[in-house]
C-alpha atoms as a PDB file:
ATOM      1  CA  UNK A   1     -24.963  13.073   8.635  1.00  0.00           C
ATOM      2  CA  UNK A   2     -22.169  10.379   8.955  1.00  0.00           C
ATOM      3  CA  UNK A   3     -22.245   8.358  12.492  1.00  0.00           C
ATOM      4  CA  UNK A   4     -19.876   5.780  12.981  1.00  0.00           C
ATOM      5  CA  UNK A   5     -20.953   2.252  13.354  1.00  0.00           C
ATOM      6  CA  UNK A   6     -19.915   0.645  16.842  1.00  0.00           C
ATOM      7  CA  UNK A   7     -19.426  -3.192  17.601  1.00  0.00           C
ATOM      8  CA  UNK A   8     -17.673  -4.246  14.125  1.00  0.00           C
ATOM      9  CA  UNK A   9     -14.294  -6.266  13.751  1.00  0.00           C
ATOM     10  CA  UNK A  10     -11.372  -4.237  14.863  1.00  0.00           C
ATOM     11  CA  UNK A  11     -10.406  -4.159  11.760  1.00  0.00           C
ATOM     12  CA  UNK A  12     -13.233  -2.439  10.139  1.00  0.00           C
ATOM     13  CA  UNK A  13     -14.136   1.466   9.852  1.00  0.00           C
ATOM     14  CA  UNK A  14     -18.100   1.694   9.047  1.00  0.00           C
ATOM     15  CA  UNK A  15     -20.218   4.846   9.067  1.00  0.00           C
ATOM     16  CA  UNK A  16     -23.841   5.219   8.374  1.00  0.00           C
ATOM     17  CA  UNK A  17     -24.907   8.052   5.948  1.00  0.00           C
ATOM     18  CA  UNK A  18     -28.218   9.475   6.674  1.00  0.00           C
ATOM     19  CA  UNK A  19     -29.943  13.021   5.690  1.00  0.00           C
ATOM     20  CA  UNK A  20     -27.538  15.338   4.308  1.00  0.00           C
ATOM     21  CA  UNK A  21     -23.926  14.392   3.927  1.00  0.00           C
ATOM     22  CA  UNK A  22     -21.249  17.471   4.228  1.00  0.00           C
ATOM     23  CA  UNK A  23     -17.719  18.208   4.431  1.00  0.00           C
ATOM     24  CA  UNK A  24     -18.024  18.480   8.342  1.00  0.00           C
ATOM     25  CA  UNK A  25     -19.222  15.030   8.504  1.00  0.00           C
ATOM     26  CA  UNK A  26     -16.404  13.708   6.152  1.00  0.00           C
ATOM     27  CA  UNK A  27     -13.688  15.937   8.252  1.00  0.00           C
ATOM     28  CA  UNK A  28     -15.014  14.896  11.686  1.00  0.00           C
ATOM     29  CA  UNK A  29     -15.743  11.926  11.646  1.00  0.00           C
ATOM     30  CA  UNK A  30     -14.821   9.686   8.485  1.00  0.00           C
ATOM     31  CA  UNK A  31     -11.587  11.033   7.905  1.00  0.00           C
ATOM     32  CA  UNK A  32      -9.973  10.674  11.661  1.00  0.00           C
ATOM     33  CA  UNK A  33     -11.459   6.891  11.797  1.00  0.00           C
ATOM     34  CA  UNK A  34     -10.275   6.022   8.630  1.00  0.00           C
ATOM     35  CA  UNK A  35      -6.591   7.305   9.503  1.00  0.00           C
ATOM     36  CA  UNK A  36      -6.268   5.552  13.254  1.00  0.00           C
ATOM     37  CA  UNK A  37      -7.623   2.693  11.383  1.00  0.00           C
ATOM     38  CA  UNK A  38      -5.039   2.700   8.529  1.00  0.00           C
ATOM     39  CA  UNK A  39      -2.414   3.218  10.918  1.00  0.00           C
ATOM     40  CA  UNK A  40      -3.007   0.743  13.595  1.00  0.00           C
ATOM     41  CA  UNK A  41      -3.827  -2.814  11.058  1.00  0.00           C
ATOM     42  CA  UNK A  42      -2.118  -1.255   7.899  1.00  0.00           C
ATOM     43  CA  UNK A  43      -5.102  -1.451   5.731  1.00  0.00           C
ATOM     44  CA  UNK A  44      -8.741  -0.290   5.418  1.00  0.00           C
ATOM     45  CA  UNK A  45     -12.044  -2.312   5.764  1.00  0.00           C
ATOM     46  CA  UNK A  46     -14.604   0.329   5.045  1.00  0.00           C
ATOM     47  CA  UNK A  47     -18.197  -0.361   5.870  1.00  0.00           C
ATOM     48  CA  UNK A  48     -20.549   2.466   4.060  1.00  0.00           C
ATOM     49  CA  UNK A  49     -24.079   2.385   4.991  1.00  0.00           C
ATOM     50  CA  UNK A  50     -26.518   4.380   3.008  1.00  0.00           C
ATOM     51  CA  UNK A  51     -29.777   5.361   4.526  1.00  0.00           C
ATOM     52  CA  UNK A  52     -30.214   8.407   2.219  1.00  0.00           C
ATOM     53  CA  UNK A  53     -29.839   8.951  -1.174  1.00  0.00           C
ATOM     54  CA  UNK A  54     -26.127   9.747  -2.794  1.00  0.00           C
ATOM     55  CA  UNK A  55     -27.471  12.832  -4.136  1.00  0.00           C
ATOM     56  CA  UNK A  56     -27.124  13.844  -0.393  1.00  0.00           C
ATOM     57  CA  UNK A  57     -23.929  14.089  -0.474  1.00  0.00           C
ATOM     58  CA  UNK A  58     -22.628  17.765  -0.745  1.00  0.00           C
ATOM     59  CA  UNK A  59     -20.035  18.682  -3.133  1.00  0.00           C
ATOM     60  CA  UNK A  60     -17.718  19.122  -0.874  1.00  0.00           C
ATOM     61  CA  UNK A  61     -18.171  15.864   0.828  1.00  0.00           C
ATOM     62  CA  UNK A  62     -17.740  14.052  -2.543  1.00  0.00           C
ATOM     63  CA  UNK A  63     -14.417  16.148  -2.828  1.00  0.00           C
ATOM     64  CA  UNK A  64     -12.880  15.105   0.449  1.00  0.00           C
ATOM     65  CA  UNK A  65     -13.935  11.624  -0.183  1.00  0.00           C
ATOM     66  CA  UNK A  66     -11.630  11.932  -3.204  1.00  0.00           C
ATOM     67  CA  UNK A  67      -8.902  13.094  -1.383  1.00  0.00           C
ATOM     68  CA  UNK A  68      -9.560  10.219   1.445  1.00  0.00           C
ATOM     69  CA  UNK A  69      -9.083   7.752  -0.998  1.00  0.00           C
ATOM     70  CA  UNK A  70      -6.011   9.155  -2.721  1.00  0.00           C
ATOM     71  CA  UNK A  71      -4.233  10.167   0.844  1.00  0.00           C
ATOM     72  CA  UNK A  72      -4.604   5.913   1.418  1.00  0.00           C
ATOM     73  CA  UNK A  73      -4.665   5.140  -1.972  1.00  0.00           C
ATOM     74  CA  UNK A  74      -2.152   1.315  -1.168  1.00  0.00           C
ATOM     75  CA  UNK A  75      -4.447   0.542   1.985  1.00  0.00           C
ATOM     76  CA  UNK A  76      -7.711   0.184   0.960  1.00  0.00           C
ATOM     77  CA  UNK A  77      -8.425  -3.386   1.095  1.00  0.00           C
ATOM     78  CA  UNK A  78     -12.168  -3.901   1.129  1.00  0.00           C
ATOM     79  CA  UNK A  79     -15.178  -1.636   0.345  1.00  0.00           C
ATOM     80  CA  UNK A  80     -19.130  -2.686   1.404  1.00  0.00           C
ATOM     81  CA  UNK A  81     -21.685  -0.386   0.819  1.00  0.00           C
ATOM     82  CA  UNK A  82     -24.955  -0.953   2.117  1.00  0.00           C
ATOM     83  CA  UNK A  83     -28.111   0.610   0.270  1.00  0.00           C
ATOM     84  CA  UNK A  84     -31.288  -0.402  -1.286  1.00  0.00           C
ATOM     85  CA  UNK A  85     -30.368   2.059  -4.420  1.00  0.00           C
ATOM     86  CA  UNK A  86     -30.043   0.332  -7.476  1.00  0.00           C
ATOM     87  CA  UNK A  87     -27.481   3.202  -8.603  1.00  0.00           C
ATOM     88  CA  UNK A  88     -25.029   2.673  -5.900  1.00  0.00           C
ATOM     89  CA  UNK A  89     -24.133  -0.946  -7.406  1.00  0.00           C
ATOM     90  CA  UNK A  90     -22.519   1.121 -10.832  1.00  0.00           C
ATOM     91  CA  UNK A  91     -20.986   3.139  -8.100  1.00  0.00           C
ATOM     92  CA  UNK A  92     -19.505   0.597  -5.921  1.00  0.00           C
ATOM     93  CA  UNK A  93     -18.446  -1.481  -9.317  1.00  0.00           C
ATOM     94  CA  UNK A  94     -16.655   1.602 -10.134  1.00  0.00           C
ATOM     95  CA  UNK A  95     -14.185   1.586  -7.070  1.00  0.00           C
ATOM     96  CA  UNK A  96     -12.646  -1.573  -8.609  1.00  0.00           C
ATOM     97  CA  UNK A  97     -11.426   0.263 -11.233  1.00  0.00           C
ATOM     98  CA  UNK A  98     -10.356   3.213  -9.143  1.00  0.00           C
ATOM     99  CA  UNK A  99      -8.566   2.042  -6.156  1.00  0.00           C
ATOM    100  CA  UNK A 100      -6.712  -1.311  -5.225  1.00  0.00           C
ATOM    101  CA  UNK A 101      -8.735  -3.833  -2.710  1.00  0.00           C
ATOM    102  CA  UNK A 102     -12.348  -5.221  -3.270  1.00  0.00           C
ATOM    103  CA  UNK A 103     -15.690  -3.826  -2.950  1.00  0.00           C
ATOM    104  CA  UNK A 104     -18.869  -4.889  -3.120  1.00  0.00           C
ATOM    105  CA  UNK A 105     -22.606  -3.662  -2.610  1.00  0.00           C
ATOM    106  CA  UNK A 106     -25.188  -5.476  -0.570  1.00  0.00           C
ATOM    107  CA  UNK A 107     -28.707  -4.824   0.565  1.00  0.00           C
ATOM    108  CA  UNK A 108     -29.502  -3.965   4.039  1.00  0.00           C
ATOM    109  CA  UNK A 109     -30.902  -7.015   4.568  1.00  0.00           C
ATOM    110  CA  UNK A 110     -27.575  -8.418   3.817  1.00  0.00           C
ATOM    111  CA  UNK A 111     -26.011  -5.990   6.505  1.00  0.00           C
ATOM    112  CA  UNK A 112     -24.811  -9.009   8.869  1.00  0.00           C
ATOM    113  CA  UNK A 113     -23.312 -10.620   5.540  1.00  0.00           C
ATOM    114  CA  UNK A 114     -21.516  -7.566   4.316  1.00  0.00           C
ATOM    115  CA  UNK A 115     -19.446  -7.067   8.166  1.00  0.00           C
ATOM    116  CA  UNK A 116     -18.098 -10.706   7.828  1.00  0.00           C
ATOM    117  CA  UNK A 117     -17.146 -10.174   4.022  1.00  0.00           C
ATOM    118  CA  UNK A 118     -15.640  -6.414   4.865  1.00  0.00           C
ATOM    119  CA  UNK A 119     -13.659  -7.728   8.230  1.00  0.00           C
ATOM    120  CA  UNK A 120     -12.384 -10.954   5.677  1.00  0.00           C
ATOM    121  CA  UNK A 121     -13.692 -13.271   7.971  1.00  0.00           C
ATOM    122  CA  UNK A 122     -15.593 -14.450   4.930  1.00  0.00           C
ATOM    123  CA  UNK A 123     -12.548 -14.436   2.541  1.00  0.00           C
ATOM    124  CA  UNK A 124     -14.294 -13.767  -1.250  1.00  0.00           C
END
């Protein structure tokens, strides 16, 4: 399940990934924040919180992520994931490579660090 994350920067989409992650989730509510977010400051800040494993993630979730980041493919600006899985830093070094904009990865007892470095306040 994907819930979106209230009381961030205005200029930052984040979700929190818990359980199982499906296409639903990715349709309903990832997709429509991104794209209000994109068009309203011109670029995405994308907060990803994982409480549950990647392997959650349905097939078809992982697809329409794909698609979410090739329908914005010049906005993304910075990426944060959140999760204590070792795994996920390959993963989030791998976005570098993949789409313009910075990511990182942080622990979630980092959380309060990765918000300021996602909304740029911390400019890294």
């Amino acid at each position: 399940m994907l819930q979106l994350i209230n009381h961030l920067p205005a200029n930052v989409v984040g979700v929190r990934a818990s359980g199982e992650v499906t296409r639903a989730d990715m349709e309903n509510v990832l997709l429509p924040a991104i794209d209000q977010l994109a068009e309203r400051e011109g670029e995405i800040n994308y907060l990803l919180v994982l409480d549950t494993n990647v392997q959650n993630f349905t097939l078809a979730a992982w697809w329409n992520d794909l698609k979410l980041g090739l329908k914005n493919f010049t906005k993304w600006n910075r990426i944060a994931v959140v999760s204590e899985q070792k795994g996920v830093e390959w993963f989030t070094d791998l976005f570098k490579f993949l789409i313009p904009g910075k990511s990182r990865g942080f622990t979630h007892d980092e959380l309060s660090e990765a918000i300021v470095w996602v909304s740029g306040d911390g400019e890294q």
